[in-house]
PDB file of N, CA and C in Angstrom:
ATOM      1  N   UNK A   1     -16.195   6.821  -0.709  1.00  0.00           N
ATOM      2  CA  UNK A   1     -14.821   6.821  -0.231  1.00  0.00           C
ATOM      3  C   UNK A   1     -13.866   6.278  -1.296  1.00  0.00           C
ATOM      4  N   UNK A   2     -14.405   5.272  -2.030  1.00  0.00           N
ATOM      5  CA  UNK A   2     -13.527   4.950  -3.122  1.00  0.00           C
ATOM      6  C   UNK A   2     -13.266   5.773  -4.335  1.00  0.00           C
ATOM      7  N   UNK A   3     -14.093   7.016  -4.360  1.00  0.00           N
ATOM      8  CA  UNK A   3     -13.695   7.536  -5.495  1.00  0.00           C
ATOM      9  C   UNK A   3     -12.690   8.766  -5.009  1.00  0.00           C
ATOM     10  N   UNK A   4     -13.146   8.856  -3.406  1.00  0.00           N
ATOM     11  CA  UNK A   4     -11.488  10.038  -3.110  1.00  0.00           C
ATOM     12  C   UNK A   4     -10.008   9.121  -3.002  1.00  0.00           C
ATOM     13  N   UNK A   5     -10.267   8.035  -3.131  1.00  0.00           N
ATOM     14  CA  UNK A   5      -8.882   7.035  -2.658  1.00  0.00           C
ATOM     15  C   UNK A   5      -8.216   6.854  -4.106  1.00  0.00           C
ATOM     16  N   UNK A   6      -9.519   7.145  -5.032  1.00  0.00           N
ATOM     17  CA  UNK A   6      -8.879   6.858  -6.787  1.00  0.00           C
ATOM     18  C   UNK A   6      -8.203   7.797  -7.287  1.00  0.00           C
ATOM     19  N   UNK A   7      -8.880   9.232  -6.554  1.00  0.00           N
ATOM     20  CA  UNK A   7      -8.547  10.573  -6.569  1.00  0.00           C
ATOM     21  C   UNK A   7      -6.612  10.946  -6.007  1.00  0.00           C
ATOM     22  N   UNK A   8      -6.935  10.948  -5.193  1.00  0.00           N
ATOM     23  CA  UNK A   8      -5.909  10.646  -4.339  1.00  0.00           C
ATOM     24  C   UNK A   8      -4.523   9.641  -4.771  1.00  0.00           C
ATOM     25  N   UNK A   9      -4.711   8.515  -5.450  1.00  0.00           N
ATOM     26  CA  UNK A   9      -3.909   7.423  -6.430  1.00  0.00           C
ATOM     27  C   UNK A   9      -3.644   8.238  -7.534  1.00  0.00           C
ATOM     28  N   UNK A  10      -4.598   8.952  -8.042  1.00  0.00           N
ATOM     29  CA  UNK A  10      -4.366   9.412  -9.291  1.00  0.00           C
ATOM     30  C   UNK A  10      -3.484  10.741  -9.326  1.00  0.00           C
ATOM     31  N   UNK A  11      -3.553  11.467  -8.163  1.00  0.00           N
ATOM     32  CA  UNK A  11      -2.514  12.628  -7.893  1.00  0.00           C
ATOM     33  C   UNK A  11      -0.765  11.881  -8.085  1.00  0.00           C
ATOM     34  N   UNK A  12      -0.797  10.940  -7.312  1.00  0.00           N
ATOM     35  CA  UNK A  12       1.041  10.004  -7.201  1.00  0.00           C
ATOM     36  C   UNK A  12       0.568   9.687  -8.612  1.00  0.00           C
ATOM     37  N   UNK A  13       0.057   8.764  -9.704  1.00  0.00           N
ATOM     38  CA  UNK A  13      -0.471   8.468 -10.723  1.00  0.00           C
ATOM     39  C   UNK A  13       0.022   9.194 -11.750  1.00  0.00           C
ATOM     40  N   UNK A  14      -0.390  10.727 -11.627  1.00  0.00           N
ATOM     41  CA  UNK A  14       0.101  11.362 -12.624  1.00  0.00           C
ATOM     42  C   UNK A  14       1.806  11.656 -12.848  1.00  0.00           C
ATOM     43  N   UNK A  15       2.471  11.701 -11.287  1.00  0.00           N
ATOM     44  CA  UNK A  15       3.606  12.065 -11.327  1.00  0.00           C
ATOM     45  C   UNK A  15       4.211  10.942 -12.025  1.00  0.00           C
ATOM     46  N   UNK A  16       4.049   9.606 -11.608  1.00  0.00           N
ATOM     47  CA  UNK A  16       4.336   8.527 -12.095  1.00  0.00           C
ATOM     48  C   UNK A  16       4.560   8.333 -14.264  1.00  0.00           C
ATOM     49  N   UNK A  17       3.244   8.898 -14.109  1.00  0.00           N
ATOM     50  CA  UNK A  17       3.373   8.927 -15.483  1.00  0.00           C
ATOM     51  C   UNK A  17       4.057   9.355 -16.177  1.00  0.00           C
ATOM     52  N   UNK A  18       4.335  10.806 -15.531  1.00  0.00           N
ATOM     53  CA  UNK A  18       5.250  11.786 -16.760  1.00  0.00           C
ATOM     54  C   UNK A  18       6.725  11.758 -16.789  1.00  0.00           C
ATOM     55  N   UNK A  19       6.634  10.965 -15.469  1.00  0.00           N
ATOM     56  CA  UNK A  19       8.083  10.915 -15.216  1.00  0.00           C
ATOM     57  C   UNK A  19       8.695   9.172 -16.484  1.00  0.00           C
ATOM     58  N   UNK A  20       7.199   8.343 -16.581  1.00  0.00           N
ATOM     59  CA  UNK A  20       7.595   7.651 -17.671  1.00  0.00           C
ATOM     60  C   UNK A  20       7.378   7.792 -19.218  1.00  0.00           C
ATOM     61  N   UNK A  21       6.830   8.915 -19.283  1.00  0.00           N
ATOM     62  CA  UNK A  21       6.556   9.140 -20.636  1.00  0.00           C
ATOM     63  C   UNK A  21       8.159   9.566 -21.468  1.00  0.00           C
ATOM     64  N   UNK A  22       8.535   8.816 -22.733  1.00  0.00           N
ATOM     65  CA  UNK A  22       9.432   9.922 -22.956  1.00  0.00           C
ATOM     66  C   UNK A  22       9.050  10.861 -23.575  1.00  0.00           C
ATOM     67  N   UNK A  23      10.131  11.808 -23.724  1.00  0.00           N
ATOM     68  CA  UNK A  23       9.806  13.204 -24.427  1.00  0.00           C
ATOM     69  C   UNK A  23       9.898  14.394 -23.498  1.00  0.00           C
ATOM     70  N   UNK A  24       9.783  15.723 -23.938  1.00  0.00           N
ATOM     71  CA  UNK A  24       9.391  16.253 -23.012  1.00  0.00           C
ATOM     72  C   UNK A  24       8.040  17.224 -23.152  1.00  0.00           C
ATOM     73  N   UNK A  25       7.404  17.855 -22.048  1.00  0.00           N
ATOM     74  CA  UNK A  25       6.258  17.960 -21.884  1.00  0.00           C
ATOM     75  C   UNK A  25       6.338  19.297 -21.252  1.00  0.00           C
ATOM     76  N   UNK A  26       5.720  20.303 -22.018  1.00  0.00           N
ATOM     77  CA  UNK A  26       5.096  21.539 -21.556  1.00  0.00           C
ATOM     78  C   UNK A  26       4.113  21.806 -20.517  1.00  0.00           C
ATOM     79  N   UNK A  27       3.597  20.723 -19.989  1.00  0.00           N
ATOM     80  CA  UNK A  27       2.226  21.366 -19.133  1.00  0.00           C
ATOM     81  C   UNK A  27       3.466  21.301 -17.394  1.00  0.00           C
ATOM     82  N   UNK A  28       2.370  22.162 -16.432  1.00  0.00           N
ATOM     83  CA  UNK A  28       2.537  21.935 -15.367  1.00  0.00           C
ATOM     84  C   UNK A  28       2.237  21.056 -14.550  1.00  0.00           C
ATOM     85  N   UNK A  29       2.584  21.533 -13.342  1.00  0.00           N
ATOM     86  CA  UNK A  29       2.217  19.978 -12.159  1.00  0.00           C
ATOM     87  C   UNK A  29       1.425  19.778 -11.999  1.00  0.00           C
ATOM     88  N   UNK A  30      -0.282  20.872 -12.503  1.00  0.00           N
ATOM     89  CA  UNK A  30      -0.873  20.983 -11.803  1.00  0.00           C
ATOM     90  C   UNK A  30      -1.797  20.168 -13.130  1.00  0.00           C
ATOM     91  N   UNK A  31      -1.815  20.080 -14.221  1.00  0.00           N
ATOM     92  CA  UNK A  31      -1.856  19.957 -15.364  1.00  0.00           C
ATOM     93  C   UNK A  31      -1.681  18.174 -15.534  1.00  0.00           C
ATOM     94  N   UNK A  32      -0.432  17.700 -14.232  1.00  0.00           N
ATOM     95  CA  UNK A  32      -0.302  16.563 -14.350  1.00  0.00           C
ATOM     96  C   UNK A  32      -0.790  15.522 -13.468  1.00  0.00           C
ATOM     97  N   UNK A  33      -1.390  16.032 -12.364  1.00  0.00           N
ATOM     98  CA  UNK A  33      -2.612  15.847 -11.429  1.00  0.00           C
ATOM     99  C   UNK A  33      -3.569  15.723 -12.364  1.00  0.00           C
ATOM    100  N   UNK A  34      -3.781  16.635 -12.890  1.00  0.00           N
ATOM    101  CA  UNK A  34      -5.419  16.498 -13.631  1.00  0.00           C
ATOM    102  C   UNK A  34      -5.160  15.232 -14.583  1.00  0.00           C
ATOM    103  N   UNK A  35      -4.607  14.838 -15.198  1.00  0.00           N
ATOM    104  CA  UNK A  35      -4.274  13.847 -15.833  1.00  0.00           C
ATOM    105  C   UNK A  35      -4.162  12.844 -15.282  1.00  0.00           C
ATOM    106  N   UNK A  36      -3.144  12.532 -14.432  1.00  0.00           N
ATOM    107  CA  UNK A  36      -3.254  11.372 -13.562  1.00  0.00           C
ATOM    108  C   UNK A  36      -4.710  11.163 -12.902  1.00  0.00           C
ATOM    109  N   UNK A  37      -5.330  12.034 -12.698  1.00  0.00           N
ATOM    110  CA  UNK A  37      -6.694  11.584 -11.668  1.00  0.00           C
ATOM    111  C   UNK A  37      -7.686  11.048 -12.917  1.00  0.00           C
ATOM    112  N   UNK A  38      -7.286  11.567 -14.163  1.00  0.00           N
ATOM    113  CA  UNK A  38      -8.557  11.630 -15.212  1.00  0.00           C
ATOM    114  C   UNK A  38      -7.879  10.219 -15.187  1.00  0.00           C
ATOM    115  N   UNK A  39      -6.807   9.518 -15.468  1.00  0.00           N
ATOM    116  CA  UNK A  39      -6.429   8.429 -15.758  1.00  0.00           C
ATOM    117  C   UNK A  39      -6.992   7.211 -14.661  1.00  0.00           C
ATOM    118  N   UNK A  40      -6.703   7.922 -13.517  1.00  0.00           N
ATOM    119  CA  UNK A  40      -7.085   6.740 -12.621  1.00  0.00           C
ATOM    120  C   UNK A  40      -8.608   6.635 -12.590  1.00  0.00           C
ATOM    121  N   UNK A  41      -9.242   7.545 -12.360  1.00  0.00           N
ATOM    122  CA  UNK A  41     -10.515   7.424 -12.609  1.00  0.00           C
ATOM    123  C   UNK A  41     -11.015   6.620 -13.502  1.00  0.00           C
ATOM    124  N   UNK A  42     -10.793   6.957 -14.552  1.00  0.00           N
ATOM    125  CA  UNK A  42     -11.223   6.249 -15.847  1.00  0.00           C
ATOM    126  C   UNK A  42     -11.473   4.492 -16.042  1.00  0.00           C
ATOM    127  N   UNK A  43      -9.764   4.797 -15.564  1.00  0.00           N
ATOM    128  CA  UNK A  43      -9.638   3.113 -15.414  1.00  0.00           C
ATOM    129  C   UNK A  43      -9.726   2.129 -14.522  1.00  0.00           C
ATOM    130  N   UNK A  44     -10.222   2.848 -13.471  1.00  0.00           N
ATOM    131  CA  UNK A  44     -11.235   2.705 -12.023  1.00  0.00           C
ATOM    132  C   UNK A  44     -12.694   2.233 -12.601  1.00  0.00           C
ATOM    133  N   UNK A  45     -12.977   3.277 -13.022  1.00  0.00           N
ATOM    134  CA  UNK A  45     -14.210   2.626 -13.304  1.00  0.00           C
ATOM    135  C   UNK A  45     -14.710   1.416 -14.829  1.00  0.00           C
ATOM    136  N   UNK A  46     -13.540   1.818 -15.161  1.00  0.00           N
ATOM    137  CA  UNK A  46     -13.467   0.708 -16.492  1.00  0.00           C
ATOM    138  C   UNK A  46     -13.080  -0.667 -15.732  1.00  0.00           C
ATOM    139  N   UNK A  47     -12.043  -0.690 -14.984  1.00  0.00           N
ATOM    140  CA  UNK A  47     -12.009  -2.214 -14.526  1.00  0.00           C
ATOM    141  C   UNK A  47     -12.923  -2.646 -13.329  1.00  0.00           C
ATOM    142  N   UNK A  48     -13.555  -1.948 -12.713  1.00  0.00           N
ATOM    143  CA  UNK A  48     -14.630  -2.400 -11.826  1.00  0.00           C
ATOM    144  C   UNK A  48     -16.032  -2.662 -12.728  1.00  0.00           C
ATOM    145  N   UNK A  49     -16.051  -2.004 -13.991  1.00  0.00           N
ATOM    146  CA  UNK A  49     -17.354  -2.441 -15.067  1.00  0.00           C
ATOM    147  C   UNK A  49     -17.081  -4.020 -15.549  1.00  0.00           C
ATOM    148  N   UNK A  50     -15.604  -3.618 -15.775  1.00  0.00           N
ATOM    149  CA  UNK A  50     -15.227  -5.110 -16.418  1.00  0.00           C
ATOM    150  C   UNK A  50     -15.086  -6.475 -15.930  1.00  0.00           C
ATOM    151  N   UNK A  51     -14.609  -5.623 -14.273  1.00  0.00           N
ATOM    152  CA  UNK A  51     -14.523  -7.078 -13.252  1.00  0.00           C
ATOM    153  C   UNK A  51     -13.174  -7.835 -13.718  1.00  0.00           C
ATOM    154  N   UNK A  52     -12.336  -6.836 -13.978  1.00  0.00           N
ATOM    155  CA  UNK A  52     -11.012  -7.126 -14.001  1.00  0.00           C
ATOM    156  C   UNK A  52      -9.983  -7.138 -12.585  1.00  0.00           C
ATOM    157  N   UNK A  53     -10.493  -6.122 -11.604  1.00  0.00           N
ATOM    158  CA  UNK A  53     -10.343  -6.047 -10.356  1.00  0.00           C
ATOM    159  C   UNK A  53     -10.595  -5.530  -9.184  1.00  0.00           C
ATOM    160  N   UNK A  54     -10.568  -5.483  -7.914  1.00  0.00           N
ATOM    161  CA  UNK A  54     -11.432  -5.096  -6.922  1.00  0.00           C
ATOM    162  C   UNK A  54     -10.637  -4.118  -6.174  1.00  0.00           C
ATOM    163  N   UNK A  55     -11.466  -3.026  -6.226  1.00  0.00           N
ATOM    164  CA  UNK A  55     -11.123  -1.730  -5.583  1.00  0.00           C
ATOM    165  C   UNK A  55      -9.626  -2.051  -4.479  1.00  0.00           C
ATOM    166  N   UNK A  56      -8.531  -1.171  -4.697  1.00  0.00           N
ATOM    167  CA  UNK A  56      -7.225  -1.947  -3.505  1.00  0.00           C
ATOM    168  C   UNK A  56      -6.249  -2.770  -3.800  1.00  0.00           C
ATOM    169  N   UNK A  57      -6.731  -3.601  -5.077  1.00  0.00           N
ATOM    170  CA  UNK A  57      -5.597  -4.719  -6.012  1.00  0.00           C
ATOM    171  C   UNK A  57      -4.370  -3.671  -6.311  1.00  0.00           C
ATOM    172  N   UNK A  58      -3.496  -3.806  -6.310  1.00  0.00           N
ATOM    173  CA  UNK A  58      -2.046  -3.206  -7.103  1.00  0.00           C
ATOM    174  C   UNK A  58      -2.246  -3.806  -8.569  1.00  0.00           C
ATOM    175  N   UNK A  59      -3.069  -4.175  -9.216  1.00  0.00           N
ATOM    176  CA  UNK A  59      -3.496  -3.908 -10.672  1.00  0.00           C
ATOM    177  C   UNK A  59      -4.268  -2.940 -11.001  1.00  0.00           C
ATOM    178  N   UNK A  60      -4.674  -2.499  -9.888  1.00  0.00           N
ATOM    179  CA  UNK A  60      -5.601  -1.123 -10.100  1.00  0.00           C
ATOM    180  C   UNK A  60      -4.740   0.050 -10.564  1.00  0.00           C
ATOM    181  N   UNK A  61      -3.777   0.344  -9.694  1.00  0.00           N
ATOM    182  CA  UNK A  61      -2.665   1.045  -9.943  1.00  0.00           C
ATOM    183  C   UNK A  61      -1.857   1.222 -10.647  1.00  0.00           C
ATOM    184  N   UNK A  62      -1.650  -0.140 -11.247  1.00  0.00           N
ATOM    185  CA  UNK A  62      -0.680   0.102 -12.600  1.00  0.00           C
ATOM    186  C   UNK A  62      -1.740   0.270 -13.391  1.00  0.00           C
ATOM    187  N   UNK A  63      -2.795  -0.577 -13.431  1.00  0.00           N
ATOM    188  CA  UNK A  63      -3.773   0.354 -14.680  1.00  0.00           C
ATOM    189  C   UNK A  63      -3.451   1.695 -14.505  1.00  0.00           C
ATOM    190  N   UNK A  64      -3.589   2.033 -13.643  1.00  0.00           N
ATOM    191  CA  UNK A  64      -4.129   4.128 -13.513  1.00  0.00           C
ATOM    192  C   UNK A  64      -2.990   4.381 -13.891  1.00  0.00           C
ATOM    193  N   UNK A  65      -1.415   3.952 -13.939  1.00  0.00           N
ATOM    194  CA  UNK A  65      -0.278   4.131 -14.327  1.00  0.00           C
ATOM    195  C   UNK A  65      -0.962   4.409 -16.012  1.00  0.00           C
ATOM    196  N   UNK A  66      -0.948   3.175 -16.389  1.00  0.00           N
ATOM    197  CA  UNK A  66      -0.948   3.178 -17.753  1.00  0.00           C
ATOM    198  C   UNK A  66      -1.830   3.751 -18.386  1.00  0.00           C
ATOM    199  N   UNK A  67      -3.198   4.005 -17.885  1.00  0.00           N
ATOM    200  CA  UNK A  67      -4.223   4.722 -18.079  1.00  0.00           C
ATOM    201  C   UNK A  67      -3.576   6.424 -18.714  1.00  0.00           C
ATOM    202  N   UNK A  68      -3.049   6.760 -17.351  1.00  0.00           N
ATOM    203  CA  UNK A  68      -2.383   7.778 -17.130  1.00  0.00           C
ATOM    204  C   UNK A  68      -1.317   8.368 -18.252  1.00  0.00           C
ATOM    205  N   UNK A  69      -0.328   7.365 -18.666  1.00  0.00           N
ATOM    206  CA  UNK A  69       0.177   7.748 -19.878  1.00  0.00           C
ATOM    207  C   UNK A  69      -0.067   7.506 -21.233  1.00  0.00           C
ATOM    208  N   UNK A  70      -1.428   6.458 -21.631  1.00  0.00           N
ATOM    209  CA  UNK A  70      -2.081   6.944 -22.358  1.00  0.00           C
ATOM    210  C   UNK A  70      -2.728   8.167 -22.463  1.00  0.00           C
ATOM    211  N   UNK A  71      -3.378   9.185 -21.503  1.00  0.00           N
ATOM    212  CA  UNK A  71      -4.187   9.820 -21.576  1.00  0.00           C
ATOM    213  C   UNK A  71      -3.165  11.329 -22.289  1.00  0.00           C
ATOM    214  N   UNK A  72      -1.687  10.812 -21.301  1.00  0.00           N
ATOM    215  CA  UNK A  72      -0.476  11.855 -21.789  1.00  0.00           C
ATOM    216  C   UNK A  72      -0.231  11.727 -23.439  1.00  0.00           C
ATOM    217  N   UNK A  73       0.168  10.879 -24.040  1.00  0.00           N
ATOM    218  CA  UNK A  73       0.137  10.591 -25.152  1.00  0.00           C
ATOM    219  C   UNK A  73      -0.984  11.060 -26.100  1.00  0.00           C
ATOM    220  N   UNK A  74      -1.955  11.046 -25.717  1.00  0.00           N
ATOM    221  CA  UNK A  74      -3.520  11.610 -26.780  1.00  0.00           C
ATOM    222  C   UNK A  74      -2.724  13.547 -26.414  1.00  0.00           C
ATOM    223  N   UNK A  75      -2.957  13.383 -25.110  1.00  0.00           N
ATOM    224  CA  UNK A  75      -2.094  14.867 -24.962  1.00  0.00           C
ATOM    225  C   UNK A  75      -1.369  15.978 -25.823  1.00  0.00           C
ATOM    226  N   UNK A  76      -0.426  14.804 -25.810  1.00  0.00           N
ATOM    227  CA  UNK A  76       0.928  15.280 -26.450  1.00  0.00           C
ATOM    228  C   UNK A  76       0.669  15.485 -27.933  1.00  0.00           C
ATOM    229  N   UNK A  77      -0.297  14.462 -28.540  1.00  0.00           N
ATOM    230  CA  UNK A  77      -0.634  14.384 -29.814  1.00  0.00           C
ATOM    231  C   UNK A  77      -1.706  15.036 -30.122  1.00  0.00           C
ATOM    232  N   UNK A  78      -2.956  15.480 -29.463  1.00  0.00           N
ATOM    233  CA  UNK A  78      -3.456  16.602 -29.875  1.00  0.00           C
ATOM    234  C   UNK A  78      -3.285  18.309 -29.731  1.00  0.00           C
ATOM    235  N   UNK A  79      -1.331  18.357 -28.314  1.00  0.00           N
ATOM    236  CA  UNK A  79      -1.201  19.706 -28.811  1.00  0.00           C
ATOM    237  C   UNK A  79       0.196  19.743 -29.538  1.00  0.00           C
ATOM    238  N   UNK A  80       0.258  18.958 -30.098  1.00  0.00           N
ATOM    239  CA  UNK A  80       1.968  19.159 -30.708  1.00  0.00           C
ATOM    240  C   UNK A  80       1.366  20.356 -32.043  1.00  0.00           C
ATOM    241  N   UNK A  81       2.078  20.814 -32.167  1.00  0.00           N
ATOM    242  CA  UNK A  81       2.500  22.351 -33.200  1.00  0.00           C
ATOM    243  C   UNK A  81       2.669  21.533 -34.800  1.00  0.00           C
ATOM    244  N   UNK A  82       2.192  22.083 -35.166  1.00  0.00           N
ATOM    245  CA  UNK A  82       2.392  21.174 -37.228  1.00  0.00           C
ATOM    246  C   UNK A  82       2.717  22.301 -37.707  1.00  0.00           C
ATOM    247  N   UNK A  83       3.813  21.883 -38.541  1.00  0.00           N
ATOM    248  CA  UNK A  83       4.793  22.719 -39.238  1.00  0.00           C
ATOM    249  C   UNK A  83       4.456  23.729 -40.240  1.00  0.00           C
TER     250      UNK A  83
END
């Protein structure tokens, strides 16, 4: 159940993100789901390895925030166009 609730965080997660990333961004919505969930996930299971916090904390969430626009950023930087 906790990994559809991370799932689920990570859908709002992604919107969250792109809406803080600056710049602007070519992918779709659907594009930004997948991102946000890869984000929350990630850092779901990175801070429950680490024992940084327990499944439900609102540090979970801003991790997956930040998770999330890191993951945009590698993004952005492995499809930007070179001159």
């Amino acid at each position: 159940m906790s990994w559809l609730y991370a799932i689920f965080i990570g859908l709002i997660v992604g919107f969250i993100a792109r809406a803080l990333k600056p710049g602007k961004d070519s992918m779709g919505w659907i594009l930004t789901c997948v991102v946000g969930v890869g984000g929350s996930l990630l850092v779901t299971a990175l801070g429950k390895f680490v024992g940084f916090y327990e499944p439900g904390e609102a540090s979970g969430f801003i991790a997956s925030i930040i998770g999330a626009v890191i993951l945009l950023f590698i993004i952005s930087m492995a499809t930007k166009k070179k001159p």
